[in-house]
PDB file of N, CA and C in Angstrom:
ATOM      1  N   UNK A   1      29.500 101.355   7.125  1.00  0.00           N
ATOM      2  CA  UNK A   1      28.325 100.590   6.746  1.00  0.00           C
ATOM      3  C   UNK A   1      28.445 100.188   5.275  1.00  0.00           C
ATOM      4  N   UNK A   2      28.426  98.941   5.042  1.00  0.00           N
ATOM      5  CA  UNK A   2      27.973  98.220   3.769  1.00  0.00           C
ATOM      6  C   UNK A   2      26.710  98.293   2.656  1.00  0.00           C
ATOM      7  N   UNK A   3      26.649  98.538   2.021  1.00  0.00           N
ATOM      8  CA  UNK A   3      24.997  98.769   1.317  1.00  0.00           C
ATOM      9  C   UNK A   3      25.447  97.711   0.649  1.00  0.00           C
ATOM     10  N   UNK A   4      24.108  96.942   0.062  1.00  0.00           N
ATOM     11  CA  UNK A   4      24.043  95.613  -0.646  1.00  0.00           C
ATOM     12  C   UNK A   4      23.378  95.762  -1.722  1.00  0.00           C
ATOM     13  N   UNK A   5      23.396  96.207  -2.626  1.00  0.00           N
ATOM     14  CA  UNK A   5      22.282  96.433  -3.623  1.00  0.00           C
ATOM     15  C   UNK A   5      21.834  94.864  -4.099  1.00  0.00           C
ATOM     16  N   UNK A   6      20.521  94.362  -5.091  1.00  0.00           N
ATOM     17  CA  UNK A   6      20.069  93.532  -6.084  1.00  0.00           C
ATOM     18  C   UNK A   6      20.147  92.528  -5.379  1.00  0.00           C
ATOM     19  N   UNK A   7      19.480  92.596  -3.790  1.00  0.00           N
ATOM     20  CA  UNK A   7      19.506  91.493  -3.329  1.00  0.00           C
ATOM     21  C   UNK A   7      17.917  90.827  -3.752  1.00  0.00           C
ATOM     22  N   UNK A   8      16.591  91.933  -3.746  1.00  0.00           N
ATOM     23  CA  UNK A   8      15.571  91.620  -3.910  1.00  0.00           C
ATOM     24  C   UNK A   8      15.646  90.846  -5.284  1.00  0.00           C
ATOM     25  N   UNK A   9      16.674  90.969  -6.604  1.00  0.00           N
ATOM     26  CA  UNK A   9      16.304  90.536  -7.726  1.00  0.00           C
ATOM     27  C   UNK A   9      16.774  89.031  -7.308  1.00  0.00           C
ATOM     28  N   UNK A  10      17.940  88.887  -6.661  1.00  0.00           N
ATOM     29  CA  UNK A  10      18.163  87.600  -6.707  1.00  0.00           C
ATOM     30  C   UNK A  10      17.721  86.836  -5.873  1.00  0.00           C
ATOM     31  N   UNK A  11      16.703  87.515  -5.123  1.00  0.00           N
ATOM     32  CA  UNK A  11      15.388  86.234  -3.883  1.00  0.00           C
ATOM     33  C   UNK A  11      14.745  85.949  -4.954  1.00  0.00           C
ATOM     34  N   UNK A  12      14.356  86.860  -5.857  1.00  0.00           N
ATOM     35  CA  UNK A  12      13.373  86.425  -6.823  1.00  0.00           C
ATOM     36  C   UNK A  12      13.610  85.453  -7.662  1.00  0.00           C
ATOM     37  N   UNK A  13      14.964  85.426  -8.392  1.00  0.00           N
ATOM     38  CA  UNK A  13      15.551  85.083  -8.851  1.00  0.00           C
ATOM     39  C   UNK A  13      15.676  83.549  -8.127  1.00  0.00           C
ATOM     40  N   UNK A  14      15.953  82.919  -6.991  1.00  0.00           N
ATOM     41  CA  UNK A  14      16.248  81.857  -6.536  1.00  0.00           C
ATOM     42  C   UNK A  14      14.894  81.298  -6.199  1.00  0.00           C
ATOM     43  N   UNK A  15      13.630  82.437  -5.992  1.00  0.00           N
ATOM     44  CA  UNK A  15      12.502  81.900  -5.499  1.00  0.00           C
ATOM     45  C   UNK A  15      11.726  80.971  -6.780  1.00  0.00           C
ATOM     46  N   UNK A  16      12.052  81.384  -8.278  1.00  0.00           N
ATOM     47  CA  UNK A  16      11.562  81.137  -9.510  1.00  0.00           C
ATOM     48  C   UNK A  16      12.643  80.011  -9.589  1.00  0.00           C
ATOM     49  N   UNK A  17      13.896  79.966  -9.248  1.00  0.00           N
ATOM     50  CA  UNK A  17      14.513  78.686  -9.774  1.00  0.00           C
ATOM     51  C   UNK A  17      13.927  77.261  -8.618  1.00  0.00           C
ATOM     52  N   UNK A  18      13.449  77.860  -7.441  1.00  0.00           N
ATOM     53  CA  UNK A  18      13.099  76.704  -6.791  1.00  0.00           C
ATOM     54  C   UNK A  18      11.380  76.418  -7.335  1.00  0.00           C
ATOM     55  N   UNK A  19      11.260  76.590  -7.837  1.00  0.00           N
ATOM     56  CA  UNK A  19       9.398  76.705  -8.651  1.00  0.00           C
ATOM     57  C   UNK A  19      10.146  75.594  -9.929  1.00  0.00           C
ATOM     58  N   UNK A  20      10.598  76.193 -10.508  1.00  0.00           N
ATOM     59  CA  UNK A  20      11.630  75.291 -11.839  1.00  0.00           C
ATOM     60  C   UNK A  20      12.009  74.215 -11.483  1.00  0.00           C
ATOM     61  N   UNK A  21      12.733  74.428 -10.629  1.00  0.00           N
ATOM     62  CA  UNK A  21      13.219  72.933 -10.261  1.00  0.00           C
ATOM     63  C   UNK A  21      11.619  71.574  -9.683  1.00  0.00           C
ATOM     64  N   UNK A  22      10.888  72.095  -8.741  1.00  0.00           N
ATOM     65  CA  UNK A  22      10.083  71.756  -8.113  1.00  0.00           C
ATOM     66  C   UNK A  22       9.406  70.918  -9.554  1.00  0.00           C
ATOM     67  N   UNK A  23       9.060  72.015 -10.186  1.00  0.00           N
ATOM     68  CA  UNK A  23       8.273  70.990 -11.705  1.00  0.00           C
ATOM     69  C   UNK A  23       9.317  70.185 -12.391  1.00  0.00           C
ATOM     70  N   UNK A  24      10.551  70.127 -12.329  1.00  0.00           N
ATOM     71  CA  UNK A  24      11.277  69.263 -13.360  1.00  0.00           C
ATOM     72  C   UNK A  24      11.318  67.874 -11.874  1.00  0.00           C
ATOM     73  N   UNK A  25      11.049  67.805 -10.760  1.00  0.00           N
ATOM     74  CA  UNK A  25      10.952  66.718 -10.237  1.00  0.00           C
ATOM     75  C   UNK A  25      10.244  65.640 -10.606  1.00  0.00           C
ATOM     76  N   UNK A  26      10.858  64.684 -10.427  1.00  0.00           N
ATOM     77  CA  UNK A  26       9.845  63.688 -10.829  1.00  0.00           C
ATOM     78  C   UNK A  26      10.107  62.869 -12.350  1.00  0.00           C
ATOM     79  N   UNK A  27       9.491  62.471 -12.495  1.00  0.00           N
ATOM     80  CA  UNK A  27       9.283  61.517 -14.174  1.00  0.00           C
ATOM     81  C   UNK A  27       9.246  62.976 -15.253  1.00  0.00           C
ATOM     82  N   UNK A  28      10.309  62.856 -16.020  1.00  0.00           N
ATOM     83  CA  UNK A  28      10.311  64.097 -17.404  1.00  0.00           C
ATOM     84  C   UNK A  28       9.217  63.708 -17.869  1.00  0.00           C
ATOM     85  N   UNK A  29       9.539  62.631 -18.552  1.00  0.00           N
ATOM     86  CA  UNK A  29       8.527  62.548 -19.667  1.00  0.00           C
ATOM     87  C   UNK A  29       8.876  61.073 -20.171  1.00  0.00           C
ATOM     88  N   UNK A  30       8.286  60.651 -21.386  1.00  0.00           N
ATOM     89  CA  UNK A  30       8.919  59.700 -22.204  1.00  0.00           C
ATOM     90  C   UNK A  30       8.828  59.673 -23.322  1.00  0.00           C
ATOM     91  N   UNK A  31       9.999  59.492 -24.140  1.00  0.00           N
ATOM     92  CA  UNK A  31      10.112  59.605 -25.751  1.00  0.00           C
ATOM     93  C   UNK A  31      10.266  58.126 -26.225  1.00  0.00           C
ATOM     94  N   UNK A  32       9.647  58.073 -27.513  1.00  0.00           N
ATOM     95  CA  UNK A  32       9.880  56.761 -28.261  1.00  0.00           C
ATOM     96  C   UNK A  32      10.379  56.940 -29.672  1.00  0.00           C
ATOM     97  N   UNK A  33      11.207  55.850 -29.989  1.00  0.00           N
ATOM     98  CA  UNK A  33      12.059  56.515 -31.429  1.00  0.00           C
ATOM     99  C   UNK A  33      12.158  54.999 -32.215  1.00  0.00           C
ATOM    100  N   UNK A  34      11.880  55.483 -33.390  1.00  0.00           N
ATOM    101  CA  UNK A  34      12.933  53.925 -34.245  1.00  0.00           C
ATOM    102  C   UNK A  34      14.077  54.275 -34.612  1.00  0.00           C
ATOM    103  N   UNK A  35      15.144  53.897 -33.977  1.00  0.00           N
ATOM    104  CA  UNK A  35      16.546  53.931 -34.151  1.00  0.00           C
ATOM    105  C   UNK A  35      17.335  53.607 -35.331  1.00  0.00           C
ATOM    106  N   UNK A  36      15.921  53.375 -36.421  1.00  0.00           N
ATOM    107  CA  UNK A  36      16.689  53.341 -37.828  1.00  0.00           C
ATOM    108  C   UNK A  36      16.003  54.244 -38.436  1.00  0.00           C
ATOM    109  N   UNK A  37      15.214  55.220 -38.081  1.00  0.00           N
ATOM    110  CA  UNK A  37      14.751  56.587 -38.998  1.00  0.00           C
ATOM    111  C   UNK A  37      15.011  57.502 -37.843  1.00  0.00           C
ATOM    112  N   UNK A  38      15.683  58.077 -38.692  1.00  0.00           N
ATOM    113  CA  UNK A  38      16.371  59.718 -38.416  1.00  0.00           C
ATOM    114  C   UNK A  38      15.110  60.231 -38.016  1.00  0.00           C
ATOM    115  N   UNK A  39      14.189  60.750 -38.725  1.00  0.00           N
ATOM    116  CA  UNK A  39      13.019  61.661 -38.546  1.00  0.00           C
ATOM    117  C   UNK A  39      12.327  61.025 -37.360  1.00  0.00           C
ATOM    118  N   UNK A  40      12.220  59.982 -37.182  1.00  0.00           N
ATOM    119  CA  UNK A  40      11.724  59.093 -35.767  1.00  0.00           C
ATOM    120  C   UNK A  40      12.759  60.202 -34.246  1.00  0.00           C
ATOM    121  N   UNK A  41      13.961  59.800 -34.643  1.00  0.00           N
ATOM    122  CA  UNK A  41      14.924  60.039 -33.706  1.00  0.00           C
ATOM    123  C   UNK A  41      14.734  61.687 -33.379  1.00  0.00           C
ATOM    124  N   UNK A  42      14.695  62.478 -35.096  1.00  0.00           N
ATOM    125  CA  UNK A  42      14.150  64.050 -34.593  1.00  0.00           C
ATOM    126  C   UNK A  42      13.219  64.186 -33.963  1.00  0.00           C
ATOM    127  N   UNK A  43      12.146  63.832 -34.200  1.00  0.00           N
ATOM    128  CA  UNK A  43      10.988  63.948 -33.413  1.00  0.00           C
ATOM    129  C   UNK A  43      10.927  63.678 -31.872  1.00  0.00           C
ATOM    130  N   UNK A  44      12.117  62.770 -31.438  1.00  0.00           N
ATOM    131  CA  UNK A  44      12.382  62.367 -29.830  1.00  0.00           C
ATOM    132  C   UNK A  44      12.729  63.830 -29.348  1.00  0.00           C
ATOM    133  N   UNK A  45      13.600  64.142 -29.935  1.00  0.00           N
ATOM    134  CA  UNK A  45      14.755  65.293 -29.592  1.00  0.00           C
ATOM    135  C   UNK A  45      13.895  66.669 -29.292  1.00  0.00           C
ATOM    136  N   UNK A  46      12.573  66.706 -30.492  1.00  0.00           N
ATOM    137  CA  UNK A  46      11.684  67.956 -30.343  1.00  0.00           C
ATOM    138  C   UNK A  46      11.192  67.754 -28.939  1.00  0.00           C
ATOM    139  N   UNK A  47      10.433  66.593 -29.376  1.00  0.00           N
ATOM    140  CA  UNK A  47       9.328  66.224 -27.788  1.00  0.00           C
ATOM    141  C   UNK A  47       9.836  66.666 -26.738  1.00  0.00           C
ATOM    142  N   UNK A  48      11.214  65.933 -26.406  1.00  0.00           N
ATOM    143  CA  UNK A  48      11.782  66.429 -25.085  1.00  0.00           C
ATOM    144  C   UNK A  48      11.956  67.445 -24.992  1.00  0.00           C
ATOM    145  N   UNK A  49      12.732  68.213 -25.919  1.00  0.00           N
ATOM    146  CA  UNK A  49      12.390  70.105 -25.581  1.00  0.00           C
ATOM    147  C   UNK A  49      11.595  70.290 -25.871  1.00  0.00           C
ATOM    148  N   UNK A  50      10.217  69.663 -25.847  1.00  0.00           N
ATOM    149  CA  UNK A  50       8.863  70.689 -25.636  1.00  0.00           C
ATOM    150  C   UNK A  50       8.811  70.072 -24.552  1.00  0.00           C
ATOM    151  N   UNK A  51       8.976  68.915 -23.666  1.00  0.00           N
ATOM    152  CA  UNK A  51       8.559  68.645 -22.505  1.00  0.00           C
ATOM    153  C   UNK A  51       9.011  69.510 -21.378  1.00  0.00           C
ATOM    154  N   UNK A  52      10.544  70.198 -21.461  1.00  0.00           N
ATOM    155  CA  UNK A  52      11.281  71.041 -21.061  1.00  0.00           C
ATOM    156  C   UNK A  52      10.899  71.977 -21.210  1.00  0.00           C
ATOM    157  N   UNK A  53      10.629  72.840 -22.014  1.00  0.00           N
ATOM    158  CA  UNK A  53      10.116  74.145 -22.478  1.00  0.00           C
ATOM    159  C   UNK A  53       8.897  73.851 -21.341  1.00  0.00           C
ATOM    160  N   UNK A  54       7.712  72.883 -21.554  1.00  0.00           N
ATOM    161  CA  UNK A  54       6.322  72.868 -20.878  1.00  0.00           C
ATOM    162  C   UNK A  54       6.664  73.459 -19.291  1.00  0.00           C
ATOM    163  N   UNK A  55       7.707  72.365 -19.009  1.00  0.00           N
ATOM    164  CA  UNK A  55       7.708  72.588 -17.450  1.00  0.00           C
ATOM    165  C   UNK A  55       8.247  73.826 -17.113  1.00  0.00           C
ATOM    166  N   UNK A  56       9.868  73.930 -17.931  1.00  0.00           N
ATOM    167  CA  UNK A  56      10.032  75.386 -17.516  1.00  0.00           C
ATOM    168  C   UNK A  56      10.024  76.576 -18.091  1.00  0.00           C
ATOM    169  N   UNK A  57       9.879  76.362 -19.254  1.00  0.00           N
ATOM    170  CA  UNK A  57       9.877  77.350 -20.082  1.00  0.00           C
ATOM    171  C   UNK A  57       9.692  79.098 -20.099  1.00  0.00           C
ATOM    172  N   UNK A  58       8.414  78.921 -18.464  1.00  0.00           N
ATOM    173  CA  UNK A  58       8.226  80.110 -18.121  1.00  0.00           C
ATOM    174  C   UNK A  58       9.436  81.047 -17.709  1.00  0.00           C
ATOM    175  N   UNK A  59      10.265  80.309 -17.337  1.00  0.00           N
ATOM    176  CA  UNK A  59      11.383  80.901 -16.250  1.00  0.00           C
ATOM    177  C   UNK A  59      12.765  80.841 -17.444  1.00  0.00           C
ATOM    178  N   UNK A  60      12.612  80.847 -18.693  1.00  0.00           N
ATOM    179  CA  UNK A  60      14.161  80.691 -19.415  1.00  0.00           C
ATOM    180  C   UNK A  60      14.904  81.829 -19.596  1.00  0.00           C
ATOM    181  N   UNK A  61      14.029  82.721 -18.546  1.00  0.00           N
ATOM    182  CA  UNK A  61      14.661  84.196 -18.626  1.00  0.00           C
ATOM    183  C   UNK A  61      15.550  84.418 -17.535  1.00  0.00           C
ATOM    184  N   UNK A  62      15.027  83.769 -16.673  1.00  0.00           N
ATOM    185  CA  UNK A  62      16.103  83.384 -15.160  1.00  0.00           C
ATOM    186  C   UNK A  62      17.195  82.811 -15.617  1.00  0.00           C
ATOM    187  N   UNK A  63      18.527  83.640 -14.857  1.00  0.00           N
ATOM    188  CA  UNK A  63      19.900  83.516 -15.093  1.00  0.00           C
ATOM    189  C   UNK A  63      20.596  81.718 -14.688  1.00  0.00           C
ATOM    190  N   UNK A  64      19.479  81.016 -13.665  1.00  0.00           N
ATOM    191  CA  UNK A  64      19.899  80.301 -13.148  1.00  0.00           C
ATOM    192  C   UNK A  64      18.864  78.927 -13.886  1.00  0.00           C
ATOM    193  N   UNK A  65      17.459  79.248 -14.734  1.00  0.00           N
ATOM    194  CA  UNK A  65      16.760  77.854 -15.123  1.00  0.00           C
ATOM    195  C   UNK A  65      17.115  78.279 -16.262  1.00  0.00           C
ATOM    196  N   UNK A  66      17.344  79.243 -17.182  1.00  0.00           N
ATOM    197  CA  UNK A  66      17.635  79.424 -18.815  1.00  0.00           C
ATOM    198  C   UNK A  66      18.534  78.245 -19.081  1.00  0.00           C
ATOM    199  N   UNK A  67      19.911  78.303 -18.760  1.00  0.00           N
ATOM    200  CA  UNK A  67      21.077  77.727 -19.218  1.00  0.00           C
ATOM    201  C   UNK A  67      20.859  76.163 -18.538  1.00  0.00           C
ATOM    202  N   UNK A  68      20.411  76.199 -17.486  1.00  0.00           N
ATOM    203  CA  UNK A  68      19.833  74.663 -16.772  1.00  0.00           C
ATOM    204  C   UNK A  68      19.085  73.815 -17.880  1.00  0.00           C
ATOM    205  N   UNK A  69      18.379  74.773 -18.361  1.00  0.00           N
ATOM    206  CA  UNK A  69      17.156  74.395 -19.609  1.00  0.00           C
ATOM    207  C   UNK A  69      17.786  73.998 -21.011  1.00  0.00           C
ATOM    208  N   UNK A  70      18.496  74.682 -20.964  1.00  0.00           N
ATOM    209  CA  UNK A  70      19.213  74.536 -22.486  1.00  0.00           C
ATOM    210  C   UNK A  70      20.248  73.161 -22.531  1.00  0.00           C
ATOM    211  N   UNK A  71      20.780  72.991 -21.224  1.00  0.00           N
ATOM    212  CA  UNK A  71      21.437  71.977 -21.005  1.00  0.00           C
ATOM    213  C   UNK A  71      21.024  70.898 -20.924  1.00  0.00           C
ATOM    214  N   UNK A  72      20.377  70.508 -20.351  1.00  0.00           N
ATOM    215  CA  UNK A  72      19.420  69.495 -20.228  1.00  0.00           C
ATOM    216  C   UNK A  72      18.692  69.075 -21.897  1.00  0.00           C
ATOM    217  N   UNK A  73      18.447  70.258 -21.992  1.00  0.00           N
ATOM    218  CA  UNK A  73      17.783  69.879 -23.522  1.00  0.00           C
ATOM    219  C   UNK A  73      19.359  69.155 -24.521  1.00  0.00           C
ATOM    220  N   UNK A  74      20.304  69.724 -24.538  1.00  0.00           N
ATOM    221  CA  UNK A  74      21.491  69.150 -25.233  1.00  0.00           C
ATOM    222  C   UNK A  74      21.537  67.800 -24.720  1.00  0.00           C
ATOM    223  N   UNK A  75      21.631  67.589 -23.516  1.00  0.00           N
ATOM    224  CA  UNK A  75      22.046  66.533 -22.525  1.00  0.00           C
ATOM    225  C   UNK A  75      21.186  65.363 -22.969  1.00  0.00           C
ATOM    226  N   UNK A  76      19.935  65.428 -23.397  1.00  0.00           N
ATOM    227  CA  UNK A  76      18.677  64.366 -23.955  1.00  0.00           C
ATOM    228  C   UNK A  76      19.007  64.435 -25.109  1.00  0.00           C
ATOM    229  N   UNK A  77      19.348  65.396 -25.728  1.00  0.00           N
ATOM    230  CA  UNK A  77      19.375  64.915 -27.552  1.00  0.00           C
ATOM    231  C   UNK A  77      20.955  64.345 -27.311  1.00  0.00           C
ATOM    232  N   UNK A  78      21.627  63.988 -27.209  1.00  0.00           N
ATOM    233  CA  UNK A  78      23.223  63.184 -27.179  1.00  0.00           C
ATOM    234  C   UNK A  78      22.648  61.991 -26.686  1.00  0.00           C
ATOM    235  N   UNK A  79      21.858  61.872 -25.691  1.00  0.00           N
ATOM    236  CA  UNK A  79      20.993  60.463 -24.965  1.00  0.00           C
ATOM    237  C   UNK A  79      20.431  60.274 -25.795  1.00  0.00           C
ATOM    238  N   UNK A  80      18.959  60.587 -26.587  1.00  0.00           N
ATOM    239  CA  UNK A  80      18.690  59.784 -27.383  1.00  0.00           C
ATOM    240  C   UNK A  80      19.923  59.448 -28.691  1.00  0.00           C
ATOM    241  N   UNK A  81      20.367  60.632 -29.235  1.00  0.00           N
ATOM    242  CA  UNK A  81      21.211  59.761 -30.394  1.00  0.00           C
ATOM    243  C   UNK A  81      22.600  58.422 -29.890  1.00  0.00           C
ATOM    244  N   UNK A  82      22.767  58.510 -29.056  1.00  0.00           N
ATOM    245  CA  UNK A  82      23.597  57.476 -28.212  1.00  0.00           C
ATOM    246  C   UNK A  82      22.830  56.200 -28.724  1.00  0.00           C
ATOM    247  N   UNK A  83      21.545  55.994 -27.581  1.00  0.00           N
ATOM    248  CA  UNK A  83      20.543  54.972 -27.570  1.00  0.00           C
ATOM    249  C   UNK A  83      20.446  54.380 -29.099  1.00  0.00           C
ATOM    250  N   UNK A  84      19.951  55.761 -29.636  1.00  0.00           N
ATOM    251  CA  UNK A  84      19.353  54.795 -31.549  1.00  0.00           C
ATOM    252  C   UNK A  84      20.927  54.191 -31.583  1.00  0.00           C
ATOM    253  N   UNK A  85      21.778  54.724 -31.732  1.00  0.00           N
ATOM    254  CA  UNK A  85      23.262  54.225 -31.925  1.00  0.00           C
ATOM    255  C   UNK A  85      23.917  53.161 -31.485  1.00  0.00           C
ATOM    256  N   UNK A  86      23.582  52.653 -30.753  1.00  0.00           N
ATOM    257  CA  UNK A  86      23.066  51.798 -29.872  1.00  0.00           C
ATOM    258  C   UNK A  86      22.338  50.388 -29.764  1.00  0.00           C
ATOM    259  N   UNK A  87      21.165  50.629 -30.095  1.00  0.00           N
ATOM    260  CA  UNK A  87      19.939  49.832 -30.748  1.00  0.00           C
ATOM    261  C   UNK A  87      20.452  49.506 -32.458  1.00  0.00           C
ATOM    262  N   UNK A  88      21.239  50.392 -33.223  1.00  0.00           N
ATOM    263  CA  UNK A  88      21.482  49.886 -34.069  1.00  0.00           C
ATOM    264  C   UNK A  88      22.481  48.779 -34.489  1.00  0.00           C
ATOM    265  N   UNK A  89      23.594  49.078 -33.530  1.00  0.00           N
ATOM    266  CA  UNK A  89      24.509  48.265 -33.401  1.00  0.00           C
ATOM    267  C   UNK A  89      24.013  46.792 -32.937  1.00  0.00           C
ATOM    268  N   UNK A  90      22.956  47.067 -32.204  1.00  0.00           N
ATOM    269  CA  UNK A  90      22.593  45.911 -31.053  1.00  0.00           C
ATOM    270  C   UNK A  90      21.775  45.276 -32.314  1.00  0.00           C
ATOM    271  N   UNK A  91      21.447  45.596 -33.475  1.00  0.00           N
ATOM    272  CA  UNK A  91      20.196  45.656 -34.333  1.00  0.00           C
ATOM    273  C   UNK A  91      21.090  44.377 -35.833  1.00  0.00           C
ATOM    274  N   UNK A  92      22.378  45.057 -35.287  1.00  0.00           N
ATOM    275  CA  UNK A  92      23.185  44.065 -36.506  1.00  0.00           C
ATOM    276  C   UNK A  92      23.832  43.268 -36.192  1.00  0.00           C
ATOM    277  N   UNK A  93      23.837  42.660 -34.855  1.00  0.00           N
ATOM    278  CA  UNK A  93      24.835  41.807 -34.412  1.00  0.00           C
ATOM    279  C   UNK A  93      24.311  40.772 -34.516  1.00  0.00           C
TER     280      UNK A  93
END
């Protein structure tokens, strides 16, 4: 016979990442920036990780929405600085 231990942590564990996920469905959010002030562009970058944090924030202790969370948050700040980068180029042509 097999014993299985830490199966209950990881129902829990998958039951909280499908709750996480469930709220990041849908429309994030929306940020607005002027692509020629920096502090404009920081302020995008906060918003969205507070919009992230809002939805999941509860769960950044879960092995499976923490690092989801953190990624995503990197993943939007490279998107917005792309965009201003972007808009600026598009801004001098």
């Amino acid at each position: 016979m097999v014993k299985i231990n830490g199966l209950d942590s990881l129902q829990r564990q998958l039951k909280e990442a499908s709750r996480a996920l469930e709220a990041l469905d849908g429309e994030l959010g929306t940020v607005r920036f002027d692509p020629h002030d920096p502090s404009s562009i920081e302020a995008a970058i906060q918003q969205i990780s507070h919009i992230i944090d809002e939805k999941v924030g509860g769960y950044s202790s879960n092995p499976i929405i923490g690092p989801l969370a953190e990624e995503m948050k990197e993943n939007y700040r490279e998107n917005i600085i792309q965009k201003a980068a972007e808009a600026r180029l598009k801004g001098n042509d």
